[in-house]
Protein backbone atom coordinates (compact mmCIF):
# COMPACT_ATOMS: atom_id res chain seq x y z
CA UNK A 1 44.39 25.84 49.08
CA UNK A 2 44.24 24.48 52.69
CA UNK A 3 40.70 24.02 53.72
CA UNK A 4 40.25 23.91 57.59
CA UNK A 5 36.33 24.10 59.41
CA UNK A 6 36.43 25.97 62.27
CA UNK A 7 34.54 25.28 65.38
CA UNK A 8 31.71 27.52 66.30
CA UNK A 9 27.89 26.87 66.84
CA UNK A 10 27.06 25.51 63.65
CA UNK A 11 23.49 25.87 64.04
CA UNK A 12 20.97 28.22 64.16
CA UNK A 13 18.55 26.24 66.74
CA UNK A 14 19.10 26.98 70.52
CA UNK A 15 18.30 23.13 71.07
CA UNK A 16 22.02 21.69 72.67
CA UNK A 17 21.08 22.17 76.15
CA UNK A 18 21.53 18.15 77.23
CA UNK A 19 19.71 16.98 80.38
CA UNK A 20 17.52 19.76 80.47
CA UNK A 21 14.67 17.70 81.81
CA UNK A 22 16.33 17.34 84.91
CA UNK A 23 14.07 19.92 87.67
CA UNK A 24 15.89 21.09 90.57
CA UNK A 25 15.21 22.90 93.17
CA UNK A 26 16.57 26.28 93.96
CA UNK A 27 17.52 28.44 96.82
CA UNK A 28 20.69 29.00 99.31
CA UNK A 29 23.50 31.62 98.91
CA UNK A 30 25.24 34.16 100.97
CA UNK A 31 23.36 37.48 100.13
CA UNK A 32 25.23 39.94 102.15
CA UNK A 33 25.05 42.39 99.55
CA UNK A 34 22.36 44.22 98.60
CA UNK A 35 21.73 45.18 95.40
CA UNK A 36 20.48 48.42 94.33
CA UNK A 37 20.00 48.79 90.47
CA UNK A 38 17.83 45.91 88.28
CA UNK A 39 20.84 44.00 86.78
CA UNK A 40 22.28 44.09 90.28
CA UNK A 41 18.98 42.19 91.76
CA UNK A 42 18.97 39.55 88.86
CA UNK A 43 22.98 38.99 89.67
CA UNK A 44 21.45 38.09 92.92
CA UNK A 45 19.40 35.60 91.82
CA UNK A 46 22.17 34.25 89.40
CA UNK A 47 24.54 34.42 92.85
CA UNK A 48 21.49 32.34 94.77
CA UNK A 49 21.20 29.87 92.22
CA UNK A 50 24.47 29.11 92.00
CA UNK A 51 25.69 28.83 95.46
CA UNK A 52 23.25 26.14 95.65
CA UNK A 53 22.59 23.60 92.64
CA UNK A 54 25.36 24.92 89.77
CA UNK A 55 28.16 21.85 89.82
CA UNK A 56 30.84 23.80 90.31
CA UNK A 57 28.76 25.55 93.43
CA UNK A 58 31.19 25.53 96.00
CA UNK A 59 33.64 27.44 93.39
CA UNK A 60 31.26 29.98 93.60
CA UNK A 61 30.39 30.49 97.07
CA UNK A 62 34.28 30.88 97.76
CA UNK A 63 34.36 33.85 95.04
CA UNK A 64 31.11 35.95 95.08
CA UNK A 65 30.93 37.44 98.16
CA UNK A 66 33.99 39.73 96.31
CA UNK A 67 32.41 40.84 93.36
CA UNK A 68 30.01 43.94 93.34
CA UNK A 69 25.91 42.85 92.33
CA UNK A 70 25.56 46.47 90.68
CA UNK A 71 27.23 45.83 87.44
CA UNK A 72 26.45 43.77 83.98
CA UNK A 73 25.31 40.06 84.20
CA UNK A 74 27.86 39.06 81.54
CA UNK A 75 30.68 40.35 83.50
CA UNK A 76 29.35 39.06 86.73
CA UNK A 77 28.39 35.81 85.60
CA UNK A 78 31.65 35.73 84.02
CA UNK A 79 33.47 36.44 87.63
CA UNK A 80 31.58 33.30 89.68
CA UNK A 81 31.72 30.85 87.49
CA UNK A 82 34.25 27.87 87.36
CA UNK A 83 36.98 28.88 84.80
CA UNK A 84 36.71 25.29 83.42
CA UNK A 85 33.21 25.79 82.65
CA UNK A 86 32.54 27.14 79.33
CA UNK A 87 28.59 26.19 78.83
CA UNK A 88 26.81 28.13 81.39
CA UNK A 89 25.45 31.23 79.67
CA UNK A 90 22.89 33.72 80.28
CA UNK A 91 19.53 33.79 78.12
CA UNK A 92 18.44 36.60 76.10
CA UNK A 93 15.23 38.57 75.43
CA UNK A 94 13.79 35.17 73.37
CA UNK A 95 13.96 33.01 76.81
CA UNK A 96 10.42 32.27 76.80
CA UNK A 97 10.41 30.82 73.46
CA UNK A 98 13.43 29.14 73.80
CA UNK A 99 12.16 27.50 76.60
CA UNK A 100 8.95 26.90 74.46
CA UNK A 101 11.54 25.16 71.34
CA UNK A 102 12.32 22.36 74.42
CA UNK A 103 8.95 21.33 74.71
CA UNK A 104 7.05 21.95 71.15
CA UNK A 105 9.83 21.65 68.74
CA UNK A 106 10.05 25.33 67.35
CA UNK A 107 12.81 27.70 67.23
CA UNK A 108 13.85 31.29 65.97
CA UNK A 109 16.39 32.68 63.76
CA UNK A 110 17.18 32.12 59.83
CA UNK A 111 16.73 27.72 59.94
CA UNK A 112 19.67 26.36 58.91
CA UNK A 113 22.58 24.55 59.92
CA UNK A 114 26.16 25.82 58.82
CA UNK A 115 29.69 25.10 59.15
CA UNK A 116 31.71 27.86 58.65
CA UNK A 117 35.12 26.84 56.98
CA UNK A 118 38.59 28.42 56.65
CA UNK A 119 39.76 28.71 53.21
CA UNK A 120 43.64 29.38 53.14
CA UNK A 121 45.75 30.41 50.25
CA UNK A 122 49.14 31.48 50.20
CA UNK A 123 49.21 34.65 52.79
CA UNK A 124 44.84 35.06 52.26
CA UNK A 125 42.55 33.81 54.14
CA UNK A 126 39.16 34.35 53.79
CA UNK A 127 35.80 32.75 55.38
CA UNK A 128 33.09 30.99 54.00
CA UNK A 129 29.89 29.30 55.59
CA UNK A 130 28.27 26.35 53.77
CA UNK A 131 24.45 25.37 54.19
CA UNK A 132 24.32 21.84 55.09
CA UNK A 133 20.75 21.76 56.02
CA UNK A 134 17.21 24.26 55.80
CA UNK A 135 14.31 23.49 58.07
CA UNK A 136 11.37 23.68 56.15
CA UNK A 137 9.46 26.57 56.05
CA UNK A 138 12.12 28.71 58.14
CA UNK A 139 12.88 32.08 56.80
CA UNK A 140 16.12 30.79 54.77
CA UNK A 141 13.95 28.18 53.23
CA UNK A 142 11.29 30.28 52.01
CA UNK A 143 14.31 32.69 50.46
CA UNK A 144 15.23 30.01 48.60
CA UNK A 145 18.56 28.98 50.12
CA UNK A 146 19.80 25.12 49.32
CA UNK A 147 21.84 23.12 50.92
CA UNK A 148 25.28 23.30 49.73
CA UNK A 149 24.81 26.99 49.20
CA UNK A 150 27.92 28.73 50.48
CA UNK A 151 27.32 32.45 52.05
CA UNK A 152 29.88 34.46 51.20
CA UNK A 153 29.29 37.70 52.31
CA UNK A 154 26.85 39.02 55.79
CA UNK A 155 25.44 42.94 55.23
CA UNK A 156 27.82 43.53 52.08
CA UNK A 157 30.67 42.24 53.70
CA UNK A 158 32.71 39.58 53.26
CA UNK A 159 33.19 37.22 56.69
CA UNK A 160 34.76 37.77 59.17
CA UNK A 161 35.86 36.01 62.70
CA UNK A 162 34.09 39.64 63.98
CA UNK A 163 30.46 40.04 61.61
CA UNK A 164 29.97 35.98 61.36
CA UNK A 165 28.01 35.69 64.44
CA UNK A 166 25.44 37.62 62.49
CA UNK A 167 24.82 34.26 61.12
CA UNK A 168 23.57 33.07 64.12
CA UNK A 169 20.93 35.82 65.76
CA UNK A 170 17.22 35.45 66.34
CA UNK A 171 16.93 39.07 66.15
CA UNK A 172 17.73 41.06 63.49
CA UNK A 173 17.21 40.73 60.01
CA UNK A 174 20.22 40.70 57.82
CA UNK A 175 21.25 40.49 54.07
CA UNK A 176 23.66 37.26 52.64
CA UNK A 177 25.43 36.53 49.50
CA UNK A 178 25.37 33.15 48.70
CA UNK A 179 27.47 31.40 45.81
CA UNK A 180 24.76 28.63 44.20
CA UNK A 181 26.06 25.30 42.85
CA UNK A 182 26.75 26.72 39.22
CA UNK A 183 28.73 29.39 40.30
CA UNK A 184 26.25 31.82 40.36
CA UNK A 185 25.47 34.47 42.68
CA UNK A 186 22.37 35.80 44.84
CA UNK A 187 21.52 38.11 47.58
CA UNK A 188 18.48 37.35 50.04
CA UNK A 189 17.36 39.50 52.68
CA UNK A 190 16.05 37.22 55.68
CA UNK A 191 14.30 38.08 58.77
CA UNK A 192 14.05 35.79 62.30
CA UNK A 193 11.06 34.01 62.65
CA UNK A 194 10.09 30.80 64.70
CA UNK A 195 9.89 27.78 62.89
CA UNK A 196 9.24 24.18 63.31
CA UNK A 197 12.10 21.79 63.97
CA UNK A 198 11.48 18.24 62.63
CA UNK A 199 14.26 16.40 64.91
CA UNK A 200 13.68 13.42 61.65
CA UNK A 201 14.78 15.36 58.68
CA UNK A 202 15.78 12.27 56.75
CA UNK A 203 15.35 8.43 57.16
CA UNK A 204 15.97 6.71 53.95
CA UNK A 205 17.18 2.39 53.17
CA UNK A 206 20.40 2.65 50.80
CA UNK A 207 20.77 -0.76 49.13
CA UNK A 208 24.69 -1.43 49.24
CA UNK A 209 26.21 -4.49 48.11
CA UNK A 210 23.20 -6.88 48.46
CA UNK A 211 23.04 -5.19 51.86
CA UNK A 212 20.20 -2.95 53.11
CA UNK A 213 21.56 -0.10 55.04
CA UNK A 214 19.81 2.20 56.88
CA UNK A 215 20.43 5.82 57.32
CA UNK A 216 18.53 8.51 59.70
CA UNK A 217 20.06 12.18 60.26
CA UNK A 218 18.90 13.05 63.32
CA UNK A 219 19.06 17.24 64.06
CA UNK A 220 18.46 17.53 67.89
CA UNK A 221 16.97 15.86 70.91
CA UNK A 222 13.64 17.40 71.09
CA UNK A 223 10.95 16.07 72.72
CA UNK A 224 7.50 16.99 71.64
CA UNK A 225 5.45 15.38 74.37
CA UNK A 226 6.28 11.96 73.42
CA UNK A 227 5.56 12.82 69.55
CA UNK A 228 9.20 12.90 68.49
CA UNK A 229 9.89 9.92 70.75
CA UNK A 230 7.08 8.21 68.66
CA UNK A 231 8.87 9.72 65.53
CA UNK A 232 11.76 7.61 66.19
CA UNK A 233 10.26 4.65 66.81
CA UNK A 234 8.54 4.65 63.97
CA UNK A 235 11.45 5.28 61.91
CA UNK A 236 13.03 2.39 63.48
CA UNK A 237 10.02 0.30 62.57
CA UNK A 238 10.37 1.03 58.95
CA UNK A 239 14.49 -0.03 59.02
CA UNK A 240 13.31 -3.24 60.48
CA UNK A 241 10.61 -4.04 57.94
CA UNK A 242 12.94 -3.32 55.23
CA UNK A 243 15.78 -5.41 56.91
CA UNK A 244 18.17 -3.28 57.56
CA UNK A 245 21.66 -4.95 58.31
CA UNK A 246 23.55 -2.06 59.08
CA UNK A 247 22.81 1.80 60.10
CA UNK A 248 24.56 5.19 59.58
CA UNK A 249 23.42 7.33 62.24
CA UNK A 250 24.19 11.14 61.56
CA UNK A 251 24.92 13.66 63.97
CA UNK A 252 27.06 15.69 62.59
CA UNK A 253 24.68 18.88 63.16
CA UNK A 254 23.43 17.81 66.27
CA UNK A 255 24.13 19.95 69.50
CA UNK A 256 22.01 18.01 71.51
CA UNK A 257 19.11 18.35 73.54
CA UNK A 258 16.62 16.41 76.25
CA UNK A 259 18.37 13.36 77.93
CA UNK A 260 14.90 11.59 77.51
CA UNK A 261 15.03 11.55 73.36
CA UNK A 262 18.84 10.18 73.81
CA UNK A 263 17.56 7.27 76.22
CA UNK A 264 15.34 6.57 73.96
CA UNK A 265 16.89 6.32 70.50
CA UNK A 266 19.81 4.85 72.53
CA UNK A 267 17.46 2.06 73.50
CA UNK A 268 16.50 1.59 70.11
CA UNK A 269 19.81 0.99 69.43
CA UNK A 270 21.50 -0.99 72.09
CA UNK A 271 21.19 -4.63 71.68
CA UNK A 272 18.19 -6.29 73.27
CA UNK A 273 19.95 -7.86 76.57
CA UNK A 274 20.77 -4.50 77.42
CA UNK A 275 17.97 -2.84 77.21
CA UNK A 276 16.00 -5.43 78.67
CA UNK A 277 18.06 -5.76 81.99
CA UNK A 278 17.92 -1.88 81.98
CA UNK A 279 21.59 -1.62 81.74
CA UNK A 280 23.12 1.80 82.76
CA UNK A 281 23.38 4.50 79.95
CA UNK A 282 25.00 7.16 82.01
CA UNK A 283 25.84 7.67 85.49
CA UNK A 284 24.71 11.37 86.78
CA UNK A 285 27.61 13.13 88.89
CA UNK A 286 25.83 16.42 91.19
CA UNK A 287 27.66 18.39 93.30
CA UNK A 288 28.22 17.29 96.81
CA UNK A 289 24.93 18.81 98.16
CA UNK A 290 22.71 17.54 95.71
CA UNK A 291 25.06 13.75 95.60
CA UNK A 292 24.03 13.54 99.20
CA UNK A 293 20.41 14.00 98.67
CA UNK A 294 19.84 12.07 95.49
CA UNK A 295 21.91 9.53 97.08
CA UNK A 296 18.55 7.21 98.10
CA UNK A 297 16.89 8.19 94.76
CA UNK A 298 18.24 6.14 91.61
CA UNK A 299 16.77 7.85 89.21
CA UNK A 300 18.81 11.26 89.61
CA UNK A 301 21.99 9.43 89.39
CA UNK A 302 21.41 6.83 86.82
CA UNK A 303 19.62 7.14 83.47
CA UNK A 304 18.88 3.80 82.36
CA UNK A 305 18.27 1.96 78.95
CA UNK A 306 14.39 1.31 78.40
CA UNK A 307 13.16 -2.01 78.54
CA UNK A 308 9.63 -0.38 76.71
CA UNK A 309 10.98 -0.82 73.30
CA UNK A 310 8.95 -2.52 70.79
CA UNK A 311 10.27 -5.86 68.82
CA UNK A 312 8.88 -4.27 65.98
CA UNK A 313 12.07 -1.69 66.41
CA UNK A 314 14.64 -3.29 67.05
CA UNK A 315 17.56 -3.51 65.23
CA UNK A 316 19.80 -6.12 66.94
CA UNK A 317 22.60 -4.92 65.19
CA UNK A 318 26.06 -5.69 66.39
CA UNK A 319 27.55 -2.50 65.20
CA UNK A 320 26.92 1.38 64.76
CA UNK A 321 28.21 3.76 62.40
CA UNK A 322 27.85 7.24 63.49
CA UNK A 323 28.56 10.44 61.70
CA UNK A 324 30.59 13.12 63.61
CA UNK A 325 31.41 16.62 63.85
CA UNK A 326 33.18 19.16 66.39
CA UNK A 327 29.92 20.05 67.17
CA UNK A 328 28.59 16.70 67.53
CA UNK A 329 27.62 17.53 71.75
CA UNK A 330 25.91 16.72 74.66
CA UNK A 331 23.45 14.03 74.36
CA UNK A 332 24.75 12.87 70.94
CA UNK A 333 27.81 12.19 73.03
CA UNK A 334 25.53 10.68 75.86
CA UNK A 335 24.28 8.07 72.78
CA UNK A 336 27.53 7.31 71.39
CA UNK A 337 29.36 7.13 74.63
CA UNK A 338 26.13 5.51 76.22
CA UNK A 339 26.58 2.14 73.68
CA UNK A 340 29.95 1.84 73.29
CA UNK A 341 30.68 -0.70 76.42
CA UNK A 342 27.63 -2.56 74.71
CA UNK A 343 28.28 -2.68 70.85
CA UNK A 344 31.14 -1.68 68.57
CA UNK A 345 30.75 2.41 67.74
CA UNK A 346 32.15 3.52 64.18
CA UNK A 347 32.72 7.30 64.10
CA UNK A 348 33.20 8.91 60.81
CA UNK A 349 34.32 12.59 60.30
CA UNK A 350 35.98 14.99 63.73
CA UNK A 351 36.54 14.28 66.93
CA UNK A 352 33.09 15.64 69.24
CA UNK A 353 32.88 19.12 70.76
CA UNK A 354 33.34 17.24 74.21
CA UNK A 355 30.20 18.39 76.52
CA UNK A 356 30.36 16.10 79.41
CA UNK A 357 28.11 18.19 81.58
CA UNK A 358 24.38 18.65 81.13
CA UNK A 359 22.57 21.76 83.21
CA UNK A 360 18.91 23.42 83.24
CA UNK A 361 17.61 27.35 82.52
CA UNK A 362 16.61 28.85 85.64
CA UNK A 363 13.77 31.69 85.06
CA UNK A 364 14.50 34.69 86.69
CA UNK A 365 11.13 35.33 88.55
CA UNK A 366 10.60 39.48 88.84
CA UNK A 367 11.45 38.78 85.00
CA UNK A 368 10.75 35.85 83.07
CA UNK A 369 12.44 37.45 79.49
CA UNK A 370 15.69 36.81 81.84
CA UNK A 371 17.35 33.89 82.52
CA UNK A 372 20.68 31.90 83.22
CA UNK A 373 21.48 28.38 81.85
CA UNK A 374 23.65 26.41 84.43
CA UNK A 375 25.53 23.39 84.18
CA UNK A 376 24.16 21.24 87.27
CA UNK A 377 25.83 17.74 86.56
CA UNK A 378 28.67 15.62 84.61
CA UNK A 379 28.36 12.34 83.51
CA UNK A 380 29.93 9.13 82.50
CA UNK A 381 29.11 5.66 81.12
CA UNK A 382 28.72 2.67 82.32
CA UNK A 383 32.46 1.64 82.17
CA UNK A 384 33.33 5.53 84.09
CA UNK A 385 34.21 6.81 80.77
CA UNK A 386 33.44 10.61 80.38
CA UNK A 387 33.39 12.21 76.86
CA UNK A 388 35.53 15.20 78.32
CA UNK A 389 38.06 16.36 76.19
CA UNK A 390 35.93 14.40 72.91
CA UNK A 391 35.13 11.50 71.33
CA UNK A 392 37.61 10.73 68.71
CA UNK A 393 36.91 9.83 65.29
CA UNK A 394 37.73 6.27 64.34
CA UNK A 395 37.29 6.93 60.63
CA UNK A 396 38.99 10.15 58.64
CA UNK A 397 37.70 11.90 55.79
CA UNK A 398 39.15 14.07 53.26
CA UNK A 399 38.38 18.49 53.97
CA UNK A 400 38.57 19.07 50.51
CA UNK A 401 36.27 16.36 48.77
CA UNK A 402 33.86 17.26 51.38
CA UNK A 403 34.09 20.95 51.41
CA UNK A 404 33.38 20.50 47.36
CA UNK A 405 30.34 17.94 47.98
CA UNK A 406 27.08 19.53 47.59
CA UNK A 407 25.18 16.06 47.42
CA UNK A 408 21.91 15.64 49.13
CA UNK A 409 22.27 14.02 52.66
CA UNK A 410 20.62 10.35 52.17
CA UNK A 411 22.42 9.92 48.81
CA UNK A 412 25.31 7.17 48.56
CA UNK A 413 27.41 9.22 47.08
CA UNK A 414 27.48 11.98 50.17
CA UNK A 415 31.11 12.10 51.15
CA UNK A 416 30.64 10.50 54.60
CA UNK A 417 27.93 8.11 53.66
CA UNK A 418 30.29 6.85 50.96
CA UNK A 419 32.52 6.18 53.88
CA UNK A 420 30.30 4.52 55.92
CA UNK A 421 29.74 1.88 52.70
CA UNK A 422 32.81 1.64 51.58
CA UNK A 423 34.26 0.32 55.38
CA UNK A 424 30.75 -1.31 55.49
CA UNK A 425 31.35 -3.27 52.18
CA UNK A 426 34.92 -4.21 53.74
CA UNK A 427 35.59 -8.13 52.63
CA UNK A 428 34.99 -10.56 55.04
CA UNK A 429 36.80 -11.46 58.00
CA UNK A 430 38.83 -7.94 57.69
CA UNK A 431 39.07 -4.59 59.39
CA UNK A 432 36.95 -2.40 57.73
CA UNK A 433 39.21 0.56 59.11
CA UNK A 434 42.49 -1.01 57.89
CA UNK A 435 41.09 -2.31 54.53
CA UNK A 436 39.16 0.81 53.43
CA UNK A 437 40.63 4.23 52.72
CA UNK A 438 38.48 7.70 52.74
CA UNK A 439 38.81 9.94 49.75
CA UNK A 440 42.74 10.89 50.07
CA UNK A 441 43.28 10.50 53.67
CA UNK A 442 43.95 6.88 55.12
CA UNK A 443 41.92 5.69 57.62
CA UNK A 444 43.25 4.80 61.35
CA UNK A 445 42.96 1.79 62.86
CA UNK A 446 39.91 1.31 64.72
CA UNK A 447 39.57 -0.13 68.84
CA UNK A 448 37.16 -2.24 69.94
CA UNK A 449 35.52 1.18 70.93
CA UNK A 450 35.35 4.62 70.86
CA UNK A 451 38.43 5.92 72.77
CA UNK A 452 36.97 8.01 75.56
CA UNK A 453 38.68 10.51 78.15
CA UNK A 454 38.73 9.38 81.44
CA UNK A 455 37.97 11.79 84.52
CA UNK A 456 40.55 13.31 85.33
């Protein structure tokens, strides 16, 4: 049986909007149409906003004028926007709460965070999606779901590339079959409600060959007025007080989020010169309008490494292991890209989903359940790099062992973590990636750094 995990939003949250802290300012556009039903006005608004601050704005302006305001926003939207960009989206009837989740940490759907996985044998192929983490207290947690729980079947079918986005809705309530650990089958009937996300959701010291290793699996960038910034710190705090030599940093469910929570545990992490001459974390690319006017004001175009961080939480560790997915995005890629022209960046698992663009939600004012997320930069690191295209993984693992691993994230024995040790426990004065093999699959050779897509 070939087992192959497909790439599609693997989690429930709506957090993976990176450099959404970033306010513009909005007006401009060619509105020689007039617009005559209420989808028709709010294409106008989309038009205005993006003949003005969207990157790709000049795209655009050379298209619109052409396409009729009186017809659906998807299929507008769809007509004026760069081909190449695939991120800008419109929001739904939730848009007020999502835009609450960026600021106080909640969310709405079913809480958990799935990869849905490709099962192939012979000529049958079927679909299954495997819990890898419950928020607590979010309706799939309360129903009793675990993680490594495998649903099976959506609404008493089986999946399907055309019912599996059922998985995914904040709306409507909807009935799974999950396959337990033992075999053993259930049905729960779950309903969308708002949650809380904990961005922490575990931070544990493995003890590894005389070696104390820290571990943190980080779920998204959220930034609870400075309380999830203080979250990290403190975590950081408790890996220094127990020593920690090493640290496995996973983001393997992470979609991203605000660019100030990736400065910041990016700062935690970069090694002490760097943070304390400020060194560059990312360099902010606008479109030519908005290039022009932030041209006298560093802070739009650079985000910088804070030099705020307490002794008490740093590190100063000469290496990072980080835990990868395809939808590993946005300002995970902004941390991992961020550090590697300042320390050495291990990547364990698949190559990133490749998000080298961050953007804002623009309210729709005669409307505010409507709304339109827009990609308004790109970015690269310090060295010019740009995650485009992804962030390839340094380190392999084996589908099958960790399709079958069901092991509590935290534990030594989870398949990637046990990767992360073994290539961490490497002898001496060898490369861990050409000494240490993953479970069945050998394991690349690794640069001096991640190997990053340059702009084309």
């Amino acid at each position: 049986m070939r087992f192959e995990r497909l790439l599609y939003v693997l989690c429930a949250a709506t957090l993976s909007w990176a450099c959404s802290d970033e306010g513009l300012d909005g007006g401009g556009g060619n509105n020689n149409q007039q617009a005559t039903t209420a989808n028709g006005r709010f294409n106008a608004f989309m038009k205005q906003e993006m003949s003005d601050v969207y990157f790709w704005a000049e795209y655009t302006r050379s298209v619109a004028d052409a396409v009729p305001l009186d017809t659906t926003s998807e299929w507008y939207l769809d007509k004026i926007k760069y081909p190449g960009d695939p991120w800008s989206r419109l929001e739904g009837d939730a848009f007020e709460g999502e835009l609450a989740s960026i600021d106080d940490g909640s969310d709405t759907g079913f809480g958990w965070i799935i990869t849905l996985w490709n099962l192939r044998a012979g000529a049958t192929t079927r679909i299954e999606a495997k819990i890898n983490h419950l928020y607590p207290g979010s309706p799939a947690h309360r129903a009793g779901a675990q993680r490594g729980d495998f649903i099976t079947r959506v609404d008493g079918n089986s999946l399907t590339n055309a019912n599996v986005a059922a998985l995914f809705n904040t709306r409507t309530p909807i009935t799974i079959e999950l396959r337990k650990k033992n075999n053993t089958t259930t049905t729960l009937q779950l309903t969308p409600a708002t949650y809380d996300i904990q961005p922490i959701a575990k931070d544990t010291v493995i003890t590894s060959n005389g070696k104390a290793i820290g571990y943190i699996f980080y779920t998204a960038f959220v930034y609870k007025n400075e309380r999830s910034l203080q979250d990290l710190t403190a975590a950081f705090t408790r890996f220094k007080q127990a020593n920690v030599q090493e640290l496995i940093l996973d983001l393997r469910y992470n979609g991203g989020g605000y660019l100030t929570a990736a400065a910041h545990l990016a700062s935690l992490l970069a090694p002490a010169e760097n943070s304390a001459r400020q060194d560059v974390l990312i360099y902010k690319i606008w479109n030519e309008k908005y290039q022009e006017q932030y041209a006298n004001t560093p802070s739009r175009t650079i985000e910088r490494l804070h030099n705020t961080i307490p002794a008490t939480a740093r590190l100063e560790l000469p290496r990072l292991w980080v835990l990868t997915s395809g939808n590993t995005a946005s300002a995970s890629e902004i941390v991992i890209s961020g550090l590697a022209p300042y320390m050495q960046v291990h990547t364990i698992g698949d190559t990133t989903s490749g998000k080298n663009a961050g953007g804002s939600v623009f309210a729709y004012p005669d409307d505010k359940t409507r709304g339109v997320y827009l990609i308004t930069m790109q970015y690269t690191n310090s060295a010019g790099q740009s995650v485009a295209g992804g962030i390839p993984r340094s380190i392999s693992y084996n589908a099958q062992t960790y399709y079958n691993d069901t092991t509590a994230l935290g534990n030594p024995r989870e398949t990637f973590i046990a990767i992360a040790l073994q290539n961490i426990n490497a002898p001496a004065g060898r490369s861990p990636a050409t000494t240490i093999q993953a479970p069945a699959d050998p394991v690349p050779a690794y640069p001096a750094r991640p190997r990053l897509i340059l702009p084309q």
